[in-house]
PDB file of N, CA and C in Angstrom:
ATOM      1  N   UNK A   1      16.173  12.618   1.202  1.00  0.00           N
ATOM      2  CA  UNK A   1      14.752  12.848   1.375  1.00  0.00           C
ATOM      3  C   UNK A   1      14.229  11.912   2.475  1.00  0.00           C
ATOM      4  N   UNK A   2      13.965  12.687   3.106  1.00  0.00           N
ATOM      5  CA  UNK A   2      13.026  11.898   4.401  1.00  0.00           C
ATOM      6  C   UNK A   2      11.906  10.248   4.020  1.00  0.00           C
ATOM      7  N   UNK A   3      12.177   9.380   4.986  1.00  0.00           N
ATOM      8  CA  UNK A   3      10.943   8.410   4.054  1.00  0.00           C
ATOM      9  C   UNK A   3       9.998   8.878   5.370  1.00  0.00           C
ATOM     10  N   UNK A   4       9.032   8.591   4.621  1.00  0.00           N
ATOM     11  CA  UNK A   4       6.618   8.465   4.613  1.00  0.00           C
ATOM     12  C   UNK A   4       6.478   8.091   4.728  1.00  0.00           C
ATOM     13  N   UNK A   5       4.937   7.512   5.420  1.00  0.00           N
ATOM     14  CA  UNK A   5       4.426   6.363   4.958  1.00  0.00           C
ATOM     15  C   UNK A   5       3.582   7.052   3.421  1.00  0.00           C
ATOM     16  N   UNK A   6       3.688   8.439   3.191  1.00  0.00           N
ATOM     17  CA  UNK A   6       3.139   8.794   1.965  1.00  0.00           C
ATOM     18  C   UNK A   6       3.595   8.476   0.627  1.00  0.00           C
ATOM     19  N   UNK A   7       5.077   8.022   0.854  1.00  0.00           N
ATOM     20  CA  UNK A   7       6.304   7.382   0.185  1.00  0.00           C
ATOM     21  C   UNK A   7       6.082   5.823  -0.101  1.00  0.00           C
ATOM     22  N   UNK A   8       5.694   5.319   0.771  1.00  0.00           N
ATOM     23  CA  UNK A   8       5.782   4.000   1.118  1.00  0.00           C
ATOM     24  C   UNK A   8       4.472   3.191   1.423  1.00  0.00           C
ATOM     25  N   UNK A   9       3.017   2.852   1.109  1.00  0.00           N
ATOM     26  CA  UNK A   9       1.817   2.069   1.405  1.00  0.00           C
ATOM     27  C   UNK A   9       2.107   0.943   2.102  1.00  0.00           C
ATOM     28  N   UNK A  10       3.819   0.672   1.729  1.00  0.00           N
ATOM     29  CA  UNK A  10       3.593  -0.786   2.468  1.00  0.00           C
ATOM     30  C   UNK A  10       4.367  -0.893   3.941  1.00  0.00           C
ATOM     31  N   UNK A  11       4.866   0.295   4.802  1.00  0.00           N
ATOM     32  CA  UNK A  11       5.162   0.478   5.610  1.00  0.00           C
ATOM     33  C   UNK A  11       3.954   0.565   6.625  1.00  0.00           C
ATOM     34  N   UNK A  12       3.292   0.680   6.778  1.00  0.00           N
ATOM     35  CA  UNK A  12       2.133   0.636   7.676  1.00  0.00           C
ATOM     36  C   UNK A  12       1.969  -1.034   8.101  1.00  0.00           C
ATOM     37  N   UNK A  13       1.863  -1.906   7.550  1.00  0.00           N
ATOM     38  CA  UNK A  13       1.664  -3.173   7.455  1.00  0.00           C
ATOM     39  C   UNK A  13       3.027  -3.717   8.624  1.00  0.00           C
ATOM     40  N   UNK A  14       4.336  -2.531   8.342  1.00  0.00           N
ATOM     41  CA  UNK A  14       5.233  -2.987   9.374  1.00  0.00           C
ATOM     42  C   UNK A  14       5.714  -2.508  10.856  1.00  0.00           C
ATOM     43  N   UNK A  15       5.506  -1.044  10.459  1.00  0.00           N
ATOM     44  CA  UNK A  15       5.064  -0.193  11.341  1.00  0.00           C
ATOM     45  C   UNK A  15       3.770  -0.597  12.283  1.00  0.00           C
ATOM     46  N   UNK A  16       2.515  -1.527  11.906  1.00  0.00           N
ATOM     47  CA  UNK A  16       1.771  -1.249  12.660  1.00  0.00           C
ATOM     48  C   UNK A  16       1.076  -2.662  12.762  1.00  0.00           C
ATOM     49  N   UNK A  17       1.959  -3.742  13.012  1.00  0.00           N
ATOM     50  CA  UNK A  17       1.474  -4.954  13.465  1.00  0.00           C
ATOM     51  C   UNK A  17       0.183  -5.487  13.931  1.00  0.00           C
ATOM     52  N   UNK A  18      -0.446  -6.367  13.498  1.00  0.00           N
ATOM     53  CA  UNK A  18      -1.862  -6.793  14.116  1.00  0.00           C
ATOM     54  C   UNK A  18      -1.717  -8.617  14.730  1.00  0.00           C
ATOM     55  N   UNK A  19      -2.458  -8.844  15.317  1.00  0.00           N
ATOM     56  CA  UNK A  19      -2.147 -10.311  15.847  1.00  0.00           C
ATOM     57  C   UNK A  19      -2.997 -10.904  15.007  1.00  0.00           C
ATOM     58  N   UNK A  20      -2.633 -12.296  14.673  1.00  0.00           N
ATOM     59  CA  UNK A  20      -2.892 -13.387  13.900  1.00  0.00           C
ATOM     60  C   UNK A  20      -3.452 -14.549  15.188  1.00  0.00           C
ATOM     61  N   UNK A  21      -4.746 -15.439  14.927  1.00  0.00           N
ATOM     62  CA  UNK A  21      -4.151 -16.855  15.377  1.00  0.00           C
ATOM     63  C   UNK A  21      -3.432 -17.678  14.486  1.00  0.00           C
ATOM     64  N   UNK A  22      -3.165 -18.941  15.164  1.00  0.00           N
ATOM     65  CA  UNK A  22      -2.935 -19.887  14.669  1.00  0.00           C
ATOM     66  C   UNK A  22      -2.996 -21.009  15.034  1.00  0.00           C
ATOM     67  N   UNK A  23      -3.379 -22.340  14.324  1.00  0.00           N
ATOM     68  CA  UNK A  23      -3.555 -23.219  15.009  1.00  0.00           C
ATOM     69  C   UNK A  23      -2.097 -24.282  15.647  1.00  0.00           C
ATOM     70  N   UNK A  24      -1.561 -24.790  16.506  1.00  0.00           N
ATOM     71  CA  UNK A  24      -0.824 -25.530  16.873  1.00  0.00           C
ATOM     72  C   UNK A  24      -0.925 -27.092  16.106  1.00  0.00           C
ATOM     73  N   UNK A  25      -0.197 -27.620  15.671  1.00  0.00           N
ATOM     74  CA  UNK A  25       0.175 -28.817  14.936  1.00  0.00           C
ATOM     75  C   UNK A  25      -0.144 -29.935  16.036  1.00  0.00           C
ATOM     76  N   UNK A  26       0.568 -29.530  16.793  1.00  0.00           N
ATOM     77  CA  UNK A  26       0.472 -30.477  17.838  1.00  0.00           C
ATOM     78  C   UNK A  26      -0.476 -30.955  18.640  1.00  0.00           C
ATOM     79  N   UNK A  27      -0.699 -29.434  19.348  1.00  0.00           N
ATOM     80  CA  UNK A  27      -2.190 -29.601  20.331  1.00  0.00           C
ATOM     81  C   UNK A  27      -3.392 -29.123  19.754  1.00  0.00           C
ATOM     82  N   UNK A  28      -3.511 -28.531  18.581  1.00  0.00           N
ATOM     83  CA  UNK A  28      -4.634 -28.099  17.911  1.00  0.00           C
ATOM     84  C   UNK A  28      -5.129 -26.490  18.983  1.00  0.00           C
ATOM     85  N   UNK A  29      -4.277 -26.239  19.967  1.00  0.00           N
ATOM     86  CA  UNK A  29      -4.629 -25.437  20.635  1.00  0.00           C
ATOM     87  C   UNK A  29      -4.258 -24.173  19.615  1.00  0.00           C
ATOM     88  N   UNK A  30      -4.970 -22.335  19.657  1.00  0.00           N
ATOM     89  CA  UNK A  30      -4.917 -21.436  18.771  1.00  0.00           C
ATOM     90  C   UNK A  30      -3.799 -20.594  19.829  1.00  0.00           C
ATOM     91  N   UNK A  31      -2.980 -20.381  18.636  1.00  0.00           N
ATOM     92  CA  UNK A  31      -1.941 -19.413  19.300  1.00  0.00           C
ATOM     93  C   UNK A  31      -1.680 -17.930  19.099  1.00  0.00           C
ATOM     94  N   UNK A  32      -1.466 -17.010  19.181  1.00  0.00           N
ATOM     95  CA  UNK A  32      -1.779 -15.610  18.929  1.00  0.00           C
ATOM     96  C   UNK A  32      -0.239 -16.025  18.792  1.00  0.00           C
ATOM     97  N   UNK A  33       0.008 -14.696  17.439  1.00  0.00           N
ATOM     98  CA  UNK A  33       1.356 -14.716  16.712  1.00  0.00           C
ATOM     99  C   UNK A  33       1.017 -13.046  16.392  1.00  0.00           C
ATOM    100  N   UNK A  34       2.212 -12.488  15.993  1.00  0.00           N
ATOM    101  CA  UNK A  34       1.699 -10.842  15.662  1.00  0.00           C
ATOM    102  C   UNK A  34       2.423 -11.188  14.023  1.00  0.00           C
ATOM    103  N   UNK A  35       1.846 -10.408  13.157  1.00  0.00           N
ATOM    104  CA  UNK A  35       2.289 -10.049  11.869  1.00  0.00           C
ATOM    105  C   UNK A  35       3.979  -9.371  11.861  1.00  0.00           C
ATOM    106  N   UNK A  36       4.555  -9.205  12.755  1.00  0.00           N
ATOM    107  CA  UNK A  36       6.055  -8.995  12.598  1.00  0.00           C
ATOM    108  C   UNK A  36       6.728  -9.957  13.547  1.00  0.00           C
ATOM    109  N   UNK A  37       5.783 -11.194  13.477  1.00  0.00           N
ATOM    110  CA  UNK A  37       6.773 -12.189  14.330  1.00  0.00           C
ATOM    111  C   UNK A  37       7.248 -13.516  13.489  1.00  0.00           C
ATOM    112  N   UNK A  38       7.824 -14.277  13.848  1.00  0.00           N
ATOM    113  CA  UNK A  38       8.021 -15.242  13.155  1.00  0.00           C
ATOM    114  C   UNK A  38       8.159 -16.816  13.631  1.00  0.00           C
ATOM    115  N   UNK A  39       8.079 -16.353  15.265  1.00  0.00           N
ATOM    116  CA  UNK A  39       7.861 -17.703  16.629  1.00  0.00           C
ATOM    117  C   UNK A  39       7.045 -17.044  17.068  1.00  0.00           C
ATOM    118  N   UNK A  40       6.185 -17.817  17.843  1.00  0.00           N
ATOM    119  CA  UNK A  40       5.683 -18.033  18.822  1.00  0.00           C
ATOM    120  C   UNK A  40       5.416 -18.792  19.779  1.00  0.00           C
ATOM    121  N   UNK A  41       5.069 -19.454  21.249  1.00  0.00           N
ATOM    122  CA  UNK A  41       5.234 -20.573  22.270  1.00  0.00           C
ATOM    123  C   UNK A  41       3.610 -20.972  22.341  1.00  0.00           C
ATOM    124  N   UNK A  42       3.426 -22.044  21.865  1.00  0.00           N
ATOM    125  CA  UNK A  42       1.929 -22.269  22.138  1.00  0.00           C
ATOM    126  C   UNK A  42       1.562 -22.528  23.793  1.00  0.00           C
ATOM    127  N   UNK A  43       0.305 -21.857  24.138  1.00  0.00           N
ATOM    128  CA  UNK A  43       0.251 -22.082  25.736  1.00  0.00           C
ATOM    129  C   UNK A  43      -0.422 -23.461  25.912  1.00  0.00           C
ATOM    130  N   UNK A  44      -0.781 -23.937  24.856  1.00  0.00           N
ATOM    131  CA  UNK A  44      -1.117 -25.589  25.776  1.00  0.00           C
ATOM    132  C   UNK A  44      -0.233 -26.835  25.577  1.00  0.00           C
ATOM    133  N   UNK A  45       0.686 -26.469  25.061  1.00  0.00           N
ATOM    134  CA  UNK A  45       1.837 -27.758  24.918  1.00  0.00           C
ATOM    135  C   UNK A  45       3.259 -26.972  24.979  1.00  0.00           C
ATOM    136  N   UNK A  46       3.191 -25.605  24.875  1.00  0.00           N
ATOM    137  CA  UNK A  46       4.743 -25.158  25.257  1.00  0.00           C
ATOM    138  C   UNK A  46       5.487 -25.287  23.594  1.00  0.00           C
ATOM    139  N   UNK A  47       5.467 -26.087  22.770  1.00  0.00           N
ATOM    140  CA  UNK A  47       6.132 -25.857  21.865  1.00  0.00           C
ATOM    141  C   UNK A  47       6.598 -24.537  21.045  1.00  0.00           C
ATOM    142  N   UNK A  48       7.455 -24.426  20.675  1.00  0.00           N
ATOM    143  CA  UNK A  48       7.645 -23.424  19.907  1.00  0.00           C
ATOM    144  C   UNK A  48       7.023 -23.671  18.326  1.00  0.00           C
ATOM    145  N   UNK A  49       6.467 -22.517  18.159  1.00  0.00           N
ATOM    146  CA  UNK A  49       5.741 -22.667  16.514  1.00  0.00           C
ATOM    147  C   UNK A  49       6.738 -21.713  15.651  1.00  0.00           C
ATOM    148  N   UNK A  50       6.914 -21.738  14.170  1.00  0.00           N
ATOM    149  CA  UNK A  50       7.520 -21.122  13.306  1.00  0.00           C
ATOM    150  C   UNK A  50       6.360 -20.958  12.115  1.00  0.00           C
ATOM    151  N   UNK A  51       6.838 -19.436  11.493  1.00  0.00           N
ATOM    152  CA  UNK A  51       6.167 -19.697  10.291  1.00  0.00           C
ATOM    153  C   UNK A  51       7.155 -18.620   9.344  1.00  0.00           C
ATOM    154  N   UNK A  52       6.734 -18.838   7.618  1.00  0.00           N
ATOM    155  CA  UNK A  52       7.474 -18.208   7.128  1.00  0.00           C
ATOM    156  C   UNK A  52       6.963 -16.904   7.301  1.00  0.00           C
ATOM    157  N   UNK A  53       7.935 -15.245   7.318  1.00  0.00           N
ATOM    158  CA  UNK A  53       7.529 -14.158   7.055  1.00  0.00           C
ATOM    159  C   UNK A  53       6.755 -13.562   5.498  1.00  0.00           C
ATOM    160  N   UNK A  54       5.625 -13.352   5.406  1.00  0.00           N
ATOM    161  CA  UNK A  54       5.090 -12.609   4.203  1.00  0.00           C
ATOM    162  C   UNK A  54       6.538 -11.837   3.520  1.00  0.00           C
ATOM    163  N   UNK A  55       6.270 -11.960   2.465  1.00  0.00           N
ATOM    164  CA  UNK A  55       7.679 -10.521   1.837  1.00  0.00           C
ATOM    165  C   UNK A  55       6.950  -9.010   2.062  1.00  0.00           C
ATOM    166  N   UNK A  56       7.692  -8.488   2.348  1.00  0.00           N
ATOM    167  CA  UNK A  56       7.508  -7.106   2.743  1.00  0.00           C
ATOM    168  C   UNK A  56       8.426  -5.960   2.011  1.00  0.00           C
ATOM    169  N   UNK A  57       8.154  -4.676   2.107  1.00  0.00           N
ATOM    170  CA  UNK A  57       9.547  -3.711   2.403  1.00  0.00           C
ATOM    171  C   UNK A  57      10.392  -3.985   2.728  1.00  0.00           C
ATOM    172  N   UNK A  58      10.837  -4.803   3.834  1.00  0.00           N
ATOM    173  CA  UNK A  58      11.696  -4.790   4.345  1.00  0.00           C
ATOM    174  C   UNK A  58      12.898  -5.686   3.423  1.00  0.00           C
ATOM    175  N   UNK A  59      12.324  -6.199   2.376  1.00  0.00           N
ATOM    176  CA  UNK A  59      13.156  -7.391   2.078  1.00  0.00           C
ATOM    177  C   UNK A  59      14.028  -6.868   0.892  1.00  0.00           C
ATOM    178  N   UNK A  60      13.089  -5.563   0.299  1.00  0.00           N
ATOM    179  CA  UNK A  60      13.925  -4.612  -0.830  1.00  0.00           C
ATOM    180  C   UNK A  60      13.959  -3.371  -0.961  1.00  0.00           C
ATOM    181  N   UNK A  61      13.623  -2.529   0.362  1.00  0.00           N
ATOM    182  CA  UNK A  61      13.568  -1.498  -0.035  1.00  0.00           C
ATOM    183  C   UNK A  61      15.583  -0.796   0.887  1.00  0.00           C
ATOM    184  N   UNK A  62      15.804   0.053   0.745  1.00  0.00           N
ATOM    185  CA  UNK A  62      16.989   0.431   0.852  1.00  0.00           C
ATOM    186  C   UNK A  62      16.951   1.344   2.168  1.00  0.00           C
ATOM    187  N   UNK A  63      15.677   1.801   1.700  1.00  0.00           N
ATOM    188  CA  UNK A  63      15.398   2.946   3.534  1.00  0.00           C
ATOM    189  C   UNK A  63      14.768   2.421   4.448  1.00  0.00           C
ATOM    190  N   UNK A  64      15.017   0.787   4.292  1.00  0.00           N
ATOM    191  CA  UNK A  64      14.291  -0.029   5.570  1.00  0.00           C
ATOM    192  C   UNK A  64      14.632   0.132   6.670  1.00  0.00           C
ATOM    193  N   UNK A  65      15.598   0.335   6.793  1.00  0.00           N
ATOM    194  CA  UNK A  65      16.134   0.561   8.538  1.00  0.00           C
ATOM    195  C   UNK A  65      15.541   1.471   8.944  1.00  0.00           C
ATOM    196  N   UNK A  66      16.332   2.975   8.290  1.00  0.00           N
ATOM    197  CA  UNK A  66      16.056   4.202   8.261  1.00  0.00           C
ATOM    198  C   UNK A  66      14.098   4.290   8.473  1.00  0.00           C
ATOM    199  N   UNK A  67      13.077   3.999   7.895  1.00  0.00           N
ATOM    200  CA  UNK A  67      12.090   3.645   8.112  1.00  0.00           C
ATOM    201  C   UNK A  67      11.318   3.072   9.354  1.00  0.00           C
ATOM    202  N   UNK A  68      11.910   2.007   9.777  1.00  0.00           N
ATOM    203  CA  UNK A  68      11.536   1.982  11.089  1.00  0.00           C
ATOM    204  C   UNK A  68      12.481   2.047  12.057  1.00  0.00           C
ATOM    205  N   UNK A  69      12.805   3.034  12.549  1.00  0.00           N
ATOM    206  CA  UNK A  69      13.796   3.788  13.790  1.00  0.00           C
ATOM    207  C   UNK A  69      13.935   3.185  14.501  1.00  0.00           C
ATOM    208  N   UNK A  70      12.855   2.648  14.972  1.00  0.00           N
ATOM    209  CA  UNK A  70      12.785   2.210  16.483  1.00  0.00           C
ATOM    210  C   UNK A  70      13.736   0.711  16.935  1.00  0.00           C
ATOM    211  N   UNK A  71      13.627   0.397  15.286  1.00  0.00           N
ATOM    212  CA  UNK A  71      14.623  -1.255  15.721  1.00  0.00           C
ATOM    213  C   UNK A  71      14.651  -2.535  15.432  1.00  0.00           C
ATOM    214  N   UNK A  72      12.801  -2.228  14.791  1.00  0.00           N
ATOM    215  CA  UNK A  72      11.929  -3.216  14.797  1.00  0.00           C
ATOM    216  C   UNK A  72      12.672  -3.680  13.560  1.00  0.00           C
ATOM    217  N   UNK A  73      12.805  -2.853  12.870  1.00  0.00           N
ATOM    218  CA  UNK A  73      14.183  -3.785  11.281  1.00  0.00           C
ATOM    219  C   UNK A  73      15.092  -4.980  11.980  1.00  0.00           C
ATOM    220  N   UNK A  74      15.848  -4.831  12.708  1.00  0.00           N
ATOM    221  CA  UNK A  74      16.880  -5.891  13.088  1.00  0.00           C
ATOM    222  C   UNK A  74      16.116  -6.823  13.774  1.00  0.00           C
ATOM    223  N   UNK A  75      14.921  -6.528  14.238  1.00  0.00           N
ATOM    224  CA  UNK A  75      14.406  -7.363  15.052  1.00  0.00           C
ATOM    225  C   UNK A  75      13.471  -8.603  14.326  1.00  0.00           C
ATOM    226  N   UNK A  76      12.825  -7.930  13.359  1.00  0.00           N
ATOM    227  CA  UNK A  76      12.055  -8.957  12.067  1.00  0.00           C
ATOM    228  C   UNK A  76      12.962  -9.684  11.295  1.00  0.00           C
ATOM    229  N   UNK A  77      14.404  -8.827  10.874  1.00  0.00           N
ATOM    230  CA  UNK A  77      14.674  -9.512   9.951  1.00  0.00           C
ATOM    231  C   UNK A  77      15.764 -10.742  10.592  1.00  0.00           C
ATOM    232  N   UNK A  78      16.299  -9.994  11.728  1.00  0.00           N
ATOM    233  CA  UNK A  78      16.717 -11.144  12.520  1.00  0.00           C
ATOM    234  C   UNK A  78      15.847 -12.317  12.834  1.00  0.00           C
ATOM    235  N   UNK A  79      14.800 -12.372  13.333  1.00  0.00           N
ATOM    236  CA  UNK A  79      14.057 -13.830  13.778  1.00  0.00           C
ATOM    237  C   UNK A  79      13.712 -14.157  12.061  1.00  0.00           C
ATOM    238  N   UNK A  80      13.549 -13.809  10.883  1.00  0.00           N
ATOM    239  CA  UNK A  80      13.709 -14.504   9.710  1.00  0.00           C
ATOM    240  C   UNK A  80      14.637 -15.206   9.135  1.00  0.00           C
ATOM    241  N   UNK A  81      15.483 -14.680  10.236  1.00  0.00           N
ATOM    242  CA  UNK A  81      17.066 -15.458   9.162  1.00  0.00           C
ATOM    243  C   UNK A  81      17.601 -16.313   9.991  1.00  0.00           C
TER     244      UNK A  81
END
């Protein structure tokens, strides 16, 4: 059976990323991060920032790959691990 997002409510959230700030530790400068990222480079000190990933679909569902085609699976769950 084909997966949905009619299947799935919480595929949209991965499928369809929104940007976050955040503040930098360092320089207090705000960094734009997207909701399927897990680094980002702050632009006023260059550091690299980390944060943990929210749990998602992706972490138990079985048609996660299959779900997002495009790639974006290896690509989230890779920079998480």
């Amino acid at each position: 059976m084909p997966v949905s997002d009619e299947q799935c409510p919480g595929s949209k959230l991965v499928k369809e990323p929104k940007p976050e700030e955040i503040t930098c530790p360092w320089c207090r400068a705000q960094v734009e991060i997207w909701t399927d990222e897990t680094k980002a480079t702050c632009r006023g000190c260059g550091r690299m920032l980390a944060r943990e990933m929210a749990q998602s679909c992706l972490d138990w569902c079985a048609k996660a790959d299959e779900c997002l085609k495009s790639g974006n699976y290896r690509k989230i769950k890779g920079d998480a691990g």
